[in-house]
C-alpha atoms as a PDB file:
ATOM      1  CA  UNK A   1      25.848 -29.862  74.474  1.00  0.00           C
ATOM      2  CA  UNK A   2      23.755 -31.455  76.858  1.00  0.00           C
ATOM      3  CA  UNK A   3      20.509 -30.594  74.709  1.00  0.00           C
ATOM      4  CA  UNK A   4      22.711 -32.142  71.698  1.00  0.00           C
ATOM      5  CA  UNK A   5      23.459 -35.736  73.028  1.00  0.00           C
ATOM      6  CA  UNK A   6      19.829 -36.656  74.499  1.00  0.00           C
ATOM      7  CA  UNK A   7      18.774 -35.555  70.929  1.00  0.00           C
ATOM      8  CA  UNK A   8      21.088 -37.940  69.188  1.00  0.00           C
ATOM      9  CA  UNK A   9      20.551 -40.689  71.816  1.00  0.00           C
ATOM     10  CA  UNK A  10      16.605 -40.211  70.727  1.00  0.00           C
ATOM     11  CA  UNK A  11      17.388 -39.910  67.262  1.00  0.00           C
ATOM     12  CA  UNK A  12      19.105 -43.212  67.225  1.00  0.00           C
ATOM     13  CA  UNK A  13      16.464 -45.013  69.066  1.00  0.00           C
ATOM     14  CA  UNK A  14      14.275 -44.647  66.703  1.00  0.00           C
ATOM     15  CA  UNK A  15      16.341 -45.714  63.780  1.00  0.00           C
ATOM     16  CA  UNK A  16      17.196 -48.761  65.642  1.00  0.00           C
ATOM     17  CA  UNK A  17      13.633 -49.470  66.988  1.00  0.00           C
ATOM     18  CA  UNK A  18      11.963 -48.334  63.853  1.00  0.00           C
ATOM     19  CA  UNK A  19      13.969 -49.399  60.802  1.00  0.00           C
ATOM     20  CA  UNK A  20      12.863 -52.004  58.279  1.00  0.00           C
ATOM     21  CA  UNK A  21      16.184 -53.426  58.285  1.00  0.00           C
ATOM     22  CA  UNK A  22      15.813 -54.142  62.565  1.00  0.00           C
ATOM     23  CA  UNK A  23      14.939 -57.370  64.016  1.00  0.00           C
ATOM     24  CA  UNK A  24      11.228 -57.584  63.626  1.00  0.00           C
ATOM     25  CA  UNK A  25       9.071 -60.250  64.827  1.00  0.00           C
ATOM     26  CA  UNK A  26       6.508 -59.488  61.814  1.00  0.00           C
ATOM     27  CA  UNK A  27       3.849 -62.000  62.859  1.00  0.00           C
ATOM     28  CA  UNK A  28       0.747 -60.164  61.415  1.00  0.00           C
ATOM     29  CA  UNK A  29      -0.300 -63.069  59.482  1.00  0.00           C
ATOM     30  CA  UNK A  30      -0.592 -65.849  62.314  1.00  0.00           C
ATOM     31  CA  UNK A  31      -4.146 -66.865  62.937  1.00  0.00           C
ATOM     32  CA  UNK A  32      -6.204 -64.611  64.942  1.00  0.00           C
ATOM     33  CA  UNK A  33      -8.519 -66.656  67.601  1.00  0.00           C
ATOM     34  CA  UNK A  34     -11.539 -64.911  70.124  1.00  0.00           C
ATOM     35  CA  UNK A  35     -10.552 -62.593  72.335  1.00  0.00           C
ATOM     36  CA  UNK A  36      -7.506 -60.387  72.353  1.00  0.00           C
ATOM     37  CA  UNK A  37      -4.730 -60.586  69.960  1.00  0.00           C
ATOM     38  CA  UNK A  38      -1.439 -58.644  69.321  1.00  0.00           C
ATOM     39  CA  UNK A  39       0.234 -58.149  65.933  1.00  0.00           C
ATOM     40  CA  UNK A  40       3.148 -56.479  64.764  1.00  0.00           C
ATOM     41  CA  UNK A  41       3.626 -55.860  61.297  1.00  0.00           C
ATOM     42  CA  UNK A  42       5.832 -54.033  59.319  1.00  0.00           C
ATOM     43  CA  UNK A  43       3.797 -51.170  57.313  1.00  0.00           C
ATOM     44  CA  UNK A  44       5.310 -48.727  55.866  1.00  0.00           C
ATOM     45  CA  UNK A  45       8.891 -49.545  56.950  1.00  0.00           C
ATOM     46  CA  UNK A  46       8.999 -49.409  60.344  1.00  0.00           C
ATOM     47  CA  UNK A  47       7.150 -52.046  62.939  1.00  0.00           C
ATOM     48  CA  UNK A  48       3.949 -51.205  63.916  1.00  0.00           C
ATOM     49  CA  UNK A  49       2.034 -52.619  66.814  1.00  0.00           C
ATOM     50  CA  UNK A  50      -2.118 -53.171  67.371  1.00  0.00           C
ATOM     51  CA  UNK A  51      -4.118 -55.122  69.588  1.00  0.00           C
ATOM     52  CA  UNK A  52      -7.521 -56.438  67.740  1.00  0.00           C
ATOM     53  CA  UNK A  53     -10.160 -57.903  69.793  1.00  0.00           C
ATOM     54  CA  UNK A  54     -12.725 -60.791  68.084  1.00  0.00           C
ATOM     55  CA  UNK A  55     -15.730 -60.890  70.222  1.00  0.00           C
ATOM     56  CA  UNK A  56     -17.274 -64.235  71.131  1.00  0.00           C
ATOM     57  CA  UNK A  57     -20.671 -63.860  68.610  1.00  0.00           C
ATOM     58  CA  UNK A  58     -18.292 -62.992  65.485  1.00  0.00           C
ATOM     59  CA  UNK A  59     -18.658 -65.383  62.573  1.00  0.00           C
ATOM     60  CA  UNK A  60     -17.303 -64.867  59.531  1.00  0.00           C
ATOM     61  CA  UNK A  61     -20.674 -65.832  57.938  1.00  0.00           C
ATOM     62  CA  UNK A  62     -21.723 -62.057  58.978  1.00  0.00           C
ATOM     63  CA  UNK A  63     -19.960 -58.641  58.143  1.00  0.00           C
ATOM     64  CA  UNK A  64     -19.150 -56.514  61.430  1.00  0.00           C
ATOM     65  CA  UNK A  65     -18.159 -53.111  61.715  1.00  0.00           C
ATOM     66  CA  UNK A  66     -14.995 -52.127  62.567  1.00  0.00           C
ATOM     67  CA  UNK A  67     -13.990 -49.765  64.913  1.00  0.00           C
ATOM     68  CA  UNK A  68     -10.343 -48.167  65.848  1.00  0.00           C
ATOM     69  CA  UNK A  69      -9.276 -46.950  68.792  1.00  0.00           C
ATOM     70  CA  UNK A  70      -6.790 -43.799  68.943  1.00  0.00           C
ATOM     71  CA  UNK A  71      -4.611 -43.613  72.102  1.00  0.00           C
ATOM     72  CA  UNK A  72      -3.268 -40.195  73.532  1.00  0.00           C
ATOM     73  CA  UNK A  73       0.174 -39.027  74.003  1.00  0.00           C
ATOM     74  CA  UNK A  74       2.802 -41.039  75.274  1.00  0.00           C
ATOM     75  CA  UNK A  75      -0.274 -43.709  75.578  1.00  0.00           C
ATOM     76  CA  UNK A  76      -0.255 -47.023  73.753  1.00  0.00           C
ATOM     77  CA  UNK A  77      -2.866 -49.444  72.199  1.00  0.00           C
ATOM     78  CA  UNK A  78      -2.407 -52.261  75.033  1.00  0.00           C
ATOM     79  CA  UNK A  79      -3.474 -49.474  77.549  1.00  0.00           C
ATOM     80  CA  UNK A  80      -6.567 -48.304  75.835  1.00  0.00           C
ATOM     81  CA  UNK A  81      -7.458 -52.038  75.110  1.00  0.00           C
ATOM     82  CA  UNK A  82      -7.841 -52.383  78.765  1.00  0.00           C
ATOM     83  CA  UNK A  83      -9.256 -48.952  79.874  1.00  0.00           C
ATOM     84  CA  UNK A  84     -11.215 -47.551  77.165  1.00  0.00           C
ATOM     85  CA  UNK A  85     -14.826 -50.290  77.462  1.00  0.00           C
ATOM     86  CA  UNK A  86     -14.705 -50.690  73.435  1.00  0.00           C
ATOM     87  CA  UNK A  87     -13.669 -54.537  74.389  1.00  0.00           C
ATOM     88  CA  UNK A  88     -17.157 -54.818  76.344  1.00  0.00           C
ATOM     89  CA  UNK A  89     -18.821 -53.214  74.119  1.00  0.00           C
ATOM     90  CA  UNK A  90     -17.689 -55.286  71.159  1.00  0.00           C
ATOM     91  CA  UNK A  91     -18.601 -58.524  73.155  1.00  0.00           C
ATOM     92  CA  UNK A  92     -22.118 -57.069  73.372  1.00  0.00           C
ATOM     93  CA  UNK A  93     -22.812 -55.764  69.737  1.00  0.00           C
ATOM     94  CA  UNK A  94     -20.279 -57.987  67.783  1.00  0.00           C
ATOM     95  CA  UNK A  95     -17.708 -55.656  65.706  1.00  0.00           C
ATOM     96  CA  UNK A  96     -13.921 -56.139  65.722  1.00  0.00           C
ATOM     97  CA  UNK A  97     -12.180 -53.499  67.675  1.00  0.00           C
ATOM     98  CA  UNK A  98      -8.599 -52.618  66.948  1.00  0.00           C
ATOM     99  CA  UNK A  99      -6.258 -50.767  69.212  1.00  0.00           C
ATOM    100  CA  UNK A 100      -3.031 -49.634  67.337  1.00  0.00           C
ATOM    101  CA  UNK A 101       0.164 -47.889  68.641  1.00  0.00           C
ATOM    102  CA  UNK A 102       1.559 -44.928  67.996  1.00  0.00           C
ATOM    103  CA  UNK A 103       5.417 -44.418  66.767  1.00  0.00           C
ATOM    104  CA  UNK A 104       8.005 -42.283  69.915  1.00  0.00           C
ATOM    105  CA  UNK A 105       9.295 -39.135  69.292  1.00  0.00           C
ATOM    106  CA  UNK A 106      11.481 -36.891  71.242  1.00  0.00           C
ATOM    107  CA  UNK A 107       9.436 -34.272  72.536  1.00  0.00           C
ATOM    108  CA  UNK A 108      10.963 -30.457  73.088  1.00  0.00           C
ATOM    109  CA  UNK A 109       8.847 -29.904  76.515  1.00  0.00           C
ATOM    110  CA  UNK A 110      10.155 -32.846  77.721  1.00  0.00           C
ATOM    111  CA  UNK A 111      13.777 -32.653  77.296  1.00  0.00           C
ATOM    112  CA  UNK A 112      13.441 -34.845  73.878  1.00  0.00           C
ATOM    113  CA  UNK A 113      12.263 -37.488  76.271  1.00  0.00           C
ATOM    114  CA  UNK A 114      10.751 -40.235  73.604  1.00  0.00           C
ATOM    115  CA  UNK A 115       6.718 -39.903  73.839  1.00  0.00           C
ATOM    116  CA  UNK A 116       4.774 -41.886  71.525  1.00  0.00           C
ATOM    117  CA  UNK A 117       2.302 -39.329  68.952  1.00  0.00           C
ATOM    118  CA  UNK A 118      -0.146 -39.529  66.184  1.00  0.00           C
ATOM    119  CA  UNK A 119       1.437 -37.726  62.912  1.00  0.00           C
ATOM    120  CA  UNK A 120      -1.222 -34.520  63.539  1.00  0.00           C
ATOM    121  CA  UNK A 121      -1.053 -31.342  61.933  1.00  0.00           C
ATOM    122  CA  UNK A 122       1.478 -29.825  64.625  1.00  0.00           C
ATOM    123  CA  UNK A 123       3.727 -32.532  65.364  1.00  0.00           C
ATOM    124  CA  UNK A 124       6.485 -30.969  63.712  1.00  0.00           C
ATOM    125  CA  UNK A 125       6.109 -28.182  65.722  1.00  0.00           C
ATOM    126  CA  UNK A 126       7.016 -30.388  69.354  1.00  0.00           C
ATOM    127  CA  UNK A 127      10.173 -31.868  68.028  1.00  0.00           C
ATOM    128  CA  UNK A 128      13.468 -30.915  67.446  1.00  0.00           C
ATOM    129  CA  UNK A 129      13.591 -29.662  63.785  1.00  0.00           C
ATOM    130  CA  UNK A 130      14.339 -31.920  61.091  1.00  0.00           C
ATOM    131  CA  UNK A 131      13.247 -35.077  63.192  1.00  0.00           C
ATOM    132  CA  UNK A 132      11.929 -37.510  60.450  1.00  0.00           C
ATOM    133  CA  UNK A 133       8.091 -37.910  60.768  1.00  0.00           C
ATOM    134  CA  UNK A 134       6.145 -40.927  59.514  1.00  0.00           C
ATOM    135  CA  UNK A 135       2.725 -40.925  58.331  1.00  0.00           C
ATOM    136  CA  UNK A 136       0.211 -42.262  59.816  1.00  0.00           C
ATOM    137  CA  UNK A 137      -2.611 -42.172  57.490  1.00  0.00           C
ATOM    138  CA  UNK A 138      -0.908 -45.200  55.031  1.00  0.00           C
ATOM    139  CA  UNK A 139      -0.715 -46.919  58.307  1.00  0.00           C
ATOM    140  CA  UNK A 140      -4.359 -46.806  58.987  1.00  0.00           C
ATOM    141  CA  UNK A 141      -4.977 -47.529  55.185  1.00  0.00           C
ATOM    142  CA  UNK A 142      -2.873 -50.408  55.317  1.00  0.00           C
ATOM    143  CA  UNK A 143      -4.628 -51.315  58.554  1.00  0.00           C
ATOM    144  CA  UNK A 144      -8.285 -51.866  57.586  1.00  0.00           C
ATOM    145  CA  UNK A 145      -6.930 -53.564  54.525  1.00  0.00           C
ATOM    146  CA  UNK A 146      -5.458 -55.838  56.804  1.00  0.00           C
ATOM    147  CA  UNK A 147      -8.297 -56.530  58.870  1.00  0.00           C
ATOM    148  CA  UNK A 148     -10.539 -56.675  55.204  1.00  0.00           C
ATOM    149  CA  UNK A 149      -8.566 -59.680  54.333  1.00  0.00           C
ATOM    150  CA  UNK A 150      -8.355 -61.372  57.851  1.00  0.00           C
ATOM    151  CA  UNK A 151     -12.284 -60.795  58.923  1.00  0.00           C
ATOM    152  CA  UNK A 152     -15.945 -60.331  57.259  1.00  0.00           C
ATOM    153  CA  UNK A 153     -15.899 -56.959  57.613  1.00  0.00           C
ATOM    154  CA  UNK A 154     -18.868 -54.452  56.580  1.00  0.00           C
ATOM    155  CA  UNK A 155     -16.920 -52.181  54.788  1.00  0.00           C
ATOM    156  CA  UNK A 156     -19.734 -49.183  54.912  1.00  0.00           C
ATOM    157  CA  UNK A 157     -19.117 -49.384  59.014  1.00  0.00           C
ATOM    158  CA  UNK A 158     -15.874 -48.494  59.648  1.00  0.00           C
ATOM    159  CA  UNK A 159     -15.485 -45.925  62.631  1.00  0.00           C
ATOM    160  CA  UNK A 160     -12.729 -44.479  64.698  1.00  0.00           C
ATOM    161  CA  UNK A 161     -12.536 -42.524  67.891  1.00  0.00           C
ATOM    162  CA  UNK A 162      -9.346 -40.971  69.590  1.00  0.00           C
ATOM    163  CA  UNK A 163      -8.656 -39.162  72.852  1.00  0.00           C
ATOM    164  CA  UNK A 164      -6.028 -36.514  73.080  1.00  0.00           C
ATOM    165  CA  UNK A 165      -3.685 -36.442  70.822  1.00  0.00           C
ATOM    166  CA  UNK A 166      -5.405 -39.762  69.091  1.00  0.00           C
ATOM    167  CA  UNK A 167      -8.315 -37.583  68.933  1.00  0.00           C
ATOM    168  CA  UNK A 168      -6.193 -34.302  67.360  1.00  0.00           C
ATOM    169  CA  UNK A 169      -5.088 -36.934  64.731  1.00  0.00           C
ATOM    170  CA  UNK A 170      -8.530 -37.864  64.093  1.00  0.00           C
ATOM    171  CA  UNK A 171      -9.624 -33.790  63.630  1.00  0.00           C
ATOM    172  CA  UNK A 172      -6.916 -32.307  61.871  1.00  0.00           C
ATOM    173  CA  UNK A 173      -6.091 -35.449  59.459  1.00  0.00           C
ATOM    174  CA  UNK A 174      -9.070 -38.071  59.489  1.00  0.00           C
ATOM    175  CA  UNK A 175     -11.445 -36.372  58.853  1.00  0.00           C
ATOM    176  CA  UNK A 176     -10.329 -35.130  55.822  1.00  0.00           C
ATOM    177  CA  UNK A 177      -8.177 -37.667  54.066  1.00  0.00           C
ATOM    178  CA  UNK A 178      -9.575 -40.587  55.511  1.00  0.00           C
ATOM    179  CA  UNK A 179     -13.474 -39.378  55.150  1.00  0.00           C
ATOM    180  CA  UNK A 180     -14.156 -42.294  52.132  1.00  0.00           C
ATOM    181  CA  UNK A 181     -12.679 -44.660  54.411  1.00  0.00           C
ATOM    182  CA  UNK A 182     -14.428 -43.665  58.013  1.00  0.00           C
ATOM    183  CA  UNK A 183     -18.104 -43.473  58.488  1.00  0.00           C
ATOM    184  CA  UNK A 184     -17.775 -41.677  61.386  1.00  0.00           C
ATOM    185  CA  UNK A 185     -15.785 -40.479  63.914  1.00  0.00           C
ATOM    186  CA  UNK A 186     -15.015 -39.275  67.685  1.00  0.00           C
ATOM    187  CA  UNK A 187     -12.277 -36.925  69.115  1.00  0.00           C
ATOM    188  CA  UNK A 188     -11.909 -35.213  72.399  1.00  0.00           C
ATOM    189  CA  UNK A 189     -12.562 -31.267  73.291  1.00  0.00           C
ATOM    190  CA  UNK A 190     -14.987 -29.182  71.214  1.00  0.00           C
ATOM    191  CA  UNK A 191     -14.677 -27.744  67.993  1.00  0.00           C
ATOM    192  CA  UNK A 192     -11.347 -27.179  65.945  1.00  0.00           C
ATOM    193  CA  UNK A 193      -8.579 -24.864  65.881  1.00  0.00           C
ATOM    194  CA  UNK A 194      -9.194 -23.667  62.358  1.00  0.00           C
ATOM    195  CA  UNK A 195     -11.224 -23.607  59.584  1.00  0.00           C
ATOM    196  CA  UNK A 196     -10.138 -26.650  57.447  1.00  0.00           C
ATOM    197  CA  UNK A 197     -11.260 -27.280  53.610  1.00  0.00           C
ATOM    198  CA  UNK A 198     -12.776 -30.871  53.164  1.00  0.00           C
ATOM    199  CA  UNK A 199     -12.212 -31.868  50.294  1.00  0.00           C
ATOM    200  CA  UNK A 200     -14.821 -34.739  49.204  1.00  0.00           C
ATOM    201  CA  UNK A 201     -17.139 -36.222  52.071  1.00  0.00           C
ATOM    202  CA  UNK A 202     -17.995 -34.372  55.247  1.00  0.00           C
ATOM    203  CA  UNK A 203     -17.534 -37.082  58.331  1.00  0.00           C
ATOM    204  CA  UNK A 204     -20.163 -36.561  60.948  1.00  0.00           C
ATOM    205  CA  UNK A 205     -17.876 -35.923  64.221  1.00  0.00           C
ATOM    206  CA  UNK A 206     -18.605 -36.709  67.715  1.00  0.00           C
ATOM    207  CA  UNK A 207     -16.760 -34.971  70.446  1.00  0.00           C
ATOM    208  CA  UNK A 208     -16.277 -35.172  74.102  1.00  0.00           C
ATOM    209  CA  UNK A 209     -15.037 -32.558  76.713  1.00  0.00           C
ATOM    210  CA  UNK A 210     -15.324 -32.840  80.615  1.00  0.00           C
ATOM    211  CA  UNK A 211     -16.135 -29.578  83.102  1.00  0.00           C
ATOM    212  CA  UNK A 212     -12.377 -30.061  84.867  1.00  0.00           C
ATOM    213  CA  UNK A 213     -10.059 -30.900  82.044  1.00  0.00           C
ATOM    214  CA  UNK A 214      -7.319 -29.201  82.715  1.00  0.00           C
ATOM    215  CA  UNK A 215      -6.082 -29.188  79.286  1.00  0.00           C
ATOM    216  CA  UNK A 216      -9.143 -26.686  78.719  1.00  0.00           C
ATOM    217  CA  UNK A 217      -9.324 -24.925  81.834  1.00  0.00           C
ATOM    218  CA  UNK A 218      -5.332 -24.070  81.659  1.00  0.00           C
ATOM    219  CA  UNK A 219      -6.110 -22.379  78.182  1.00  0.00           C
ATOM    220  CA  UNK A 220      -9.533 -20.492  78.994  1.00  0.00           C
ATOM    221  CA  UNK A 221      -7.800 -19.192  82.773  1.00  0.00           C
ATOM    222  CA  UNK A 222     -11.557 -20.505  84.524  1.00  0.00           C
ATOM    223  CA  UNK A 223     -11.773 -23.563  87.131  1.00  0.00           C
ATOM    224  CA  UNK A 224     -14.528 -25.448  85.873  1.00  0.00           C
ATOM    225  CA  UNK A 225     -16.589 -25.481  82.822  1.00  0.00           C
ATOM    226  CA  UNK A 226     -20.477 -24.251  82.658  1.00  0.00           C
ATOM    227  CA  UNK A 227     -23.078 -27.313  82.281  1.00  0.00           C
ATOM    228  CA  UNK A 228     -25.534 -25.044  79.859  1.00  0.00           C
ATOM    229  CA  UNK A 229     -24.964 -25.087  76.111  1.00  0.00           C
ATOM    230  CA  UNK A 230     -25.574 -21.316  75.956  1.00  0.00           C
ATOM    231  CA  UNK A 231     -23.224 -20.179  78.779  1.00  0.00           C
ATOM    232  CA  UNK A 232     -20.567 -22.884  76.946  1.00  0.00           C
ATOM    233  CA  UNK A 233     -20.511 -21.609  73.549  1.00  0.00           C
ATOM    234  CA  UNK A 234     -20.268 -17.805  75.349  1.00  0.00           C
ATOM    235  CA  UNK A 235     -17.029 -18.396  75.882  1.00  0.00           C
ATOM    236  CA  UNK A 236     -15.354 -16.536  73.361  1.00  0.00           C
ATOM    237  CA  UNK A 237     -12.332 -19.195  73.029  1.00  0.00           C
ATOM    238  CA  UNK A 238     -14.572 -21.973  72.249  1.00  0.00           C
ATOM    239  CA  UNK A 239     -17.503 -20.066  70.612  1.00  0.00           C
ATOM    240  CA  UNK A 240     -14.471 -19.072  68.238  1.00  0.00           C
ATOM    241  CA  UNK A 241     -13.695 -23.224  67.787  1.00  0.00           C
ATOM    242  CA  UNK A 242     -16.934 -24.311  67.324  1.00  0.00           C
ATOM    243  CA  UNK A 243     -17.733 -21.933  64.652  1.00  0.00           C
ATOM    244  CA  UNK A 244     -14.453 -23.063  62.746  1.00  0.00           C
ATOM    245  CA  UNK A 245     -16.388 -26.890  63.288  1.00  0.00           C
ATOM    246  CA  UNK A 246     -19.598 -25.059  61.562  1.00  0.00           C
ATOM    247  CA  UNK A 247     -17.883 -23.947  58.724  1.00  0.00           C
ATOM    248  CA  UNK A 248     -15.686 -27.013  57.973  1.00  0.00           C
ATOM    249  CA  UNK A 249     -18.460 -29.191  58.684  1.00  0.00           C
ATOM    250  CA  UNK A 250     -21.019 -27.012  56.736  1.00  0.00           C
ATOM    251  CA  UNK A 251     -23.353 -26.765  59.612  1.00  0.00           C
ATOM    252  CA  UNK A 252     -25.530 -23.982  60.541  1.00  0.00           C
ATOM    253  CA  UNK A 253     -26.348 -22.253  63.623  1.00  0.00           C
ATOM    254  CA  UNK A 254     -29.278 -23.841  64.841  1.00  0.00           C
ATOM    255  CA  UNK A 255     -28.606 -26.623  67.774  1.00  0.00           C
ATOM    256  CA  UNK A 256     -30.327 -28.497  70.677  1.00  0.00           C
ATOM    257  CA  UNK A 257     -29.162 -30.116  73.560  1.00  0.00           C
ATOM    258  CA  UNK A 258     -30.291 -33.006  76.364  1.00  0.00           C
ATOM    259  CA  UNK A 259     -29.075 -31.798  79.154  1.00  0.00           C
ATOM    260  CA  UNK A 260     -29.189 -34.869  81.847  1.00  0.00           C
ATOM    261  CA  UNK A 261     -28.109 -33.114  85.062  1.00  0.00           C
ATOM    262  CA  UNK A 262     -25.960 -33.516  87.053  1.00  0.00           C
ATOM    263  CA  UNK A 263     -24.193 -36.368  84.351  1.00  0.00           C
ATOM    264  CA  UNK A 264     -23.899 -34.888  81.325  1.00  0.00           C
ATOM    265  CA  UNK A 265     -25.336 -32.666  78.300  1.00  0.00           C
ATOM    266  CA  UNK A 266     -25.501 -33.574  75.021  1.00  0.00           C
ATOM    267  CA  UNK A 267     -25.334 -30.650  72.592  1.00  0.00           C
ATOM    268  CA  UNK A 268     -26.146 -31.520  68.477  1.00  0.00           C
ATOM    269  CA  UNK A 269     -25.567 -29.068  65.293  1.00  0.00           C
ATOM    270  CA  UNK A 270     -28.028 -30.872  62.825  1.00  0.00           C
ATOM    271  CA  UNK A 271     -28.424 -27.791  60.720  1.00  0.00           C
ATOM    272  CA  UNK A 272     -26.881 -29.658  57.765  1.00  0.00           C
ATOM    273  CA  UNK A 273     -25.806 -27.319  54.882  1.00  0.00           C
ATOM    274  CA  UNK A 274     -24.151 -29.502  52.588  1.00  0.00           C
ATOM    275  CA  UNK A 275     -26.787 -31.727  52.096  1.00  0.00           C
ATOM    276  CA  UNK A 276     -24.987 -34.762  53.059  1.00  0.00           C
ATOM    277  CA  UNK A 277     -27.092 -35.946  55.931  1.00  0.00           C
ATOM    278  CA  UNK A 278     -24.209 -34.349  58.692  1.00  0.00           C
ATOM    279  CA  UNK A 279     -24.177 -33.704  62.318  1.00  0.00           C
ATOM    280  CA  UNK A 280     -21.802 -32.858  64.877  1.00  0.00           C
ATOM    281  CA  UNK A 281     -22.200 -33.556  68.679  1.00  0.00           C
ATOM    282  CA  UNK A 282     -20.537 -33.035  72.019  1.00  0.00           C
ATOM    283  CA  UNK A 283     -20.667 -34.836  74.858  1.00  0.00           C
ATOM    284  CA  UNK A 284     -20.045 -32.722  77.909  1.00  0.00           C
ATOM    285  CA  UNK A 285     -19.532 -34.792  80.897  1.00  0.00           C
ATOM    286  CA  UNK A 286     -19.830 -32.614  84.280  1.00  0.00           C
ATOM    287  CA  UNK A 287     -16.697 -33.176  86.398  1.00  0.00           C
ATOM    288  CA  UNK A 288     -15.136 -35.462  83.674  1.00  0.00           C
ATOM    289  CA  UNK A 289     -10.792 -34.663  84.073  1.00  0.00           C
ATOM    290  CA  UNK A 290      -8.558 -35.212  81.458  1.00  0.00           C
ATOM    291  CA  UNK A 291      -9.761 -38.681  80.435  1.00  0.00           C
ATOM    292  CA  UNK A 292     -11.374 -41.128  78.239  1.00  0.00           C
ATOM    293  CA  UNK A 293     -14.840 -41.989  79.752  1.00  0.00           C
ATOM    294  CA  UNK A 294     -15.431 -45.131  81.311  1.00  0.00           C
ATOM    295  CA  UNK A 295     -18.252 -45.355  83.795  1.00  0.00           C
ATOM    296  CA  UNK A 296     -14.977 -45.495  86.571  1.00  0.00           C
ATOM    297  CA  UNK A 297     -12.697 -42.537  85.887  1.00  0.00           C
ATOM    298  CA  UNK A 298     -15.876 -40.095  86.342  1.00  0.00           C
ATOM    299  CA  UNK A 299     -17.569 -39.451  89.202  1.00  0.00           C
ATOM    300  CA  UNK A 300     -20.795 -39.412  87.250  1.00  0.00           C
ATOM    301  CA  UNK A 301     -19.801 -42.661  85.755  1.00  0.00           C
ATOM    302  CA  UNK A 302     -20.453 -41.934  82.255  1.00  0.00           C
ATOM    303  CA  UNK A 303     -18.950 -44.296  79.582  1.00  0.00           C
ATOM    304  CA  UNK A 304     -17.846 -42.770  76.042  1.00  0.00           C
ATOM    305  CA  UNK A 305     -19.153 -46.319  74.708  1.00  0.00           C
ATOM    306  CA  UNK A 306     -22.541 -46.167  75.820  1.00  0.00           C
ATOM    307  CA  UNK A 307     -23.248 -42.592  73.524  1.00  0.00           C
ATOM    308  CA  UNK A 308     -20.645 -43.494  70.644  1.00  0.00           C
ATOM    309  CA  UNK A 309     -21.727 -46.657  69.665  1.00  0.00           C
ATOM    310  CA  UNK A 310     -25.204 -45.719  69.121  1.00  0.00           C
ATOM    311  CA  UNK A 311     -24.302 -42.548  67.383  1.00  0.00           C
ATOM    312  CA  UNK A 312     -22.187 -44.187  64.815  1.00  0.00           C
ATOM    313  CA  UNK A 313     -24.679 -47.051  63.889  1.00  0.00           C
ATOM    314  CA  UNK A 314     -26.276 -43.550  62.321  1.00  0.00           C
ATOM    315  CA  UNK A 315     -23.926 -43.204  59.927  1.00  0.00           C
ATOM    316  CA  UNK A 316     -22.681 -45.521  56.754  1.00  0.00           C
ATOM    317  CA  UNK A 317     -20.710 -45.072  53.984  1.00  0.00           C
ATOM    318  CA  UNK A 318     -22.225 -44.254  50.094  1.00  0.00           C
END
């Protein structure tokens, strides 16, 4: 009974806090100014929330790119607008960075405590059955229309990246219903669960794993991750995920690696077999927890920014 009443108490906290027909302050179309602004909108009936930041240089004489950034579980946008470094990194190479927020669920593990998650491929699965789930992808769509009608943006330079469970959104639905919109994207761990079937463009994919996440290092039963590329992809568990990467991405065997020890090692799959111009690479950050890196969480202060930005000003759209 006890199990029964939290459930209904989360069930109607989201009707009342996500409805259409609840008090919304829907202020998406007041002026945006430099700097960092918050919007809520209604999309797709229920209120959504996003931080955008406008760096200083922007003029709307000159397309940007546009860049999203995915927060993890029970995370929000206002959290990874302060922590993430895509902020700084938009001041210095002028592109419009947009931090949404995720809807709350009640979550099984967590006594249907409300967490707030990305609509991936599994949700269903951590949440008491029959729990209504909204989309996210029509909120992203709606999202870069948005920001296509309120800045100059280049619409062949659109990327996203997301850590945790932004970045499990970004693997198992991103990248393959939202590959015409994306030019690129980023998602924490290595590899993917399964094999999935693309259907249209293959989106190169970045990735990022640290030696001591614990997320990792819970599933494999080791303490610490090896720095090497070869002893890595030896592990059967990931050797496993990052050939269901090869095959979705249509990558071959062959790959290299810039190992910069103690910091970090890069590892790239450039074998591209679908003729597309596609790569995948990993970031492996030595000593790197369960985090987003940020030159301050990491003892080797490595920043996610520094590598991603780069990497995606690789990649356009057709």
């Amino acid at each position: 009974m006890k199990n029964f009443i939290i459930f209904l108490v989360s069930s109607l906290v989201f009707i009342s806090c996500n409805h259409e027909d609840a008090p919304i302050n829907n202020d998406a179309e007041k002026e945006w100014h430099i700097g960092k602004n918050e919007f809520n909108k209604v999309m797709d009936g229920v209120k959504r929330n996003y931080l955008v930041h406008v760096p200083k240089s922007y003029n709307d004489d000159t397309p940007v790119p546009l860049l999203f950034m995915l927060h993890g579980s029970s995370g929000n946008g206002t959290k990874f607008y302060n922590i993430s470094g895509w902020v700084q990194k938009s001041e210095e190479e002028n592109f419009i960075a947009v931090f949404p927020t995720a809807l709350k669920y009640p979550i099984l593990e967590k006594n249907n405590r409300l967490n707030t998650k990305w609509s991936a491929d599994g949700l269903a699965s951590q949440i008491p059955e029959g729990y209504p789930i909204k989309d996210d992808i029509p909120f992203f769509e709606e999202l870069i229309n948005w920001c296509k009608q309120q800045f100059n943006i280049d619409p062949k330079r659109i990327y996203i990246s997301g850590f945790s469970g932004g970045g499990a959104f970004v693997k198992s639905r991103i990248i393959d219903e939202m590959n015409d919109r994306f030019s690129a994207a980023s998602a924490g761990n290595i590899g993917l669960d399964a094999v999935m079937d693309i259907k249209g463009r293959i989106m190169p994919l970045f990735q990022i794993l640290g030696s001591k996440d614990p997320t990792a290092l819970e599933v494999l039963g080791i303490e610490e991750l090896p720095f090497s590329a070869k002893e890595l992809l030896q592990i059967p568990q990931i050797a496993k995920q990052v050939s269901n990467l090869k095959k979705t991405l249509s990558l071959g065997n062959n790959y290299t690696e810039t190992p910069n020890p103690p910091k970090y090692n890069v590892i790239t799959w450039q074998d591209d077999l679908s003729g597309q111009g596609n790569e995948s690479r990993v970031l492996f950050v030595n000593e790197l927890e369960h985090k987003y890196p940020n030159g301050l969480n990491n003892p080797k202060g490595v920043k996610a920014t520094d590598f991603l930005w780069d990497w995606f000003m690789k990649y356009t759209l057709p």
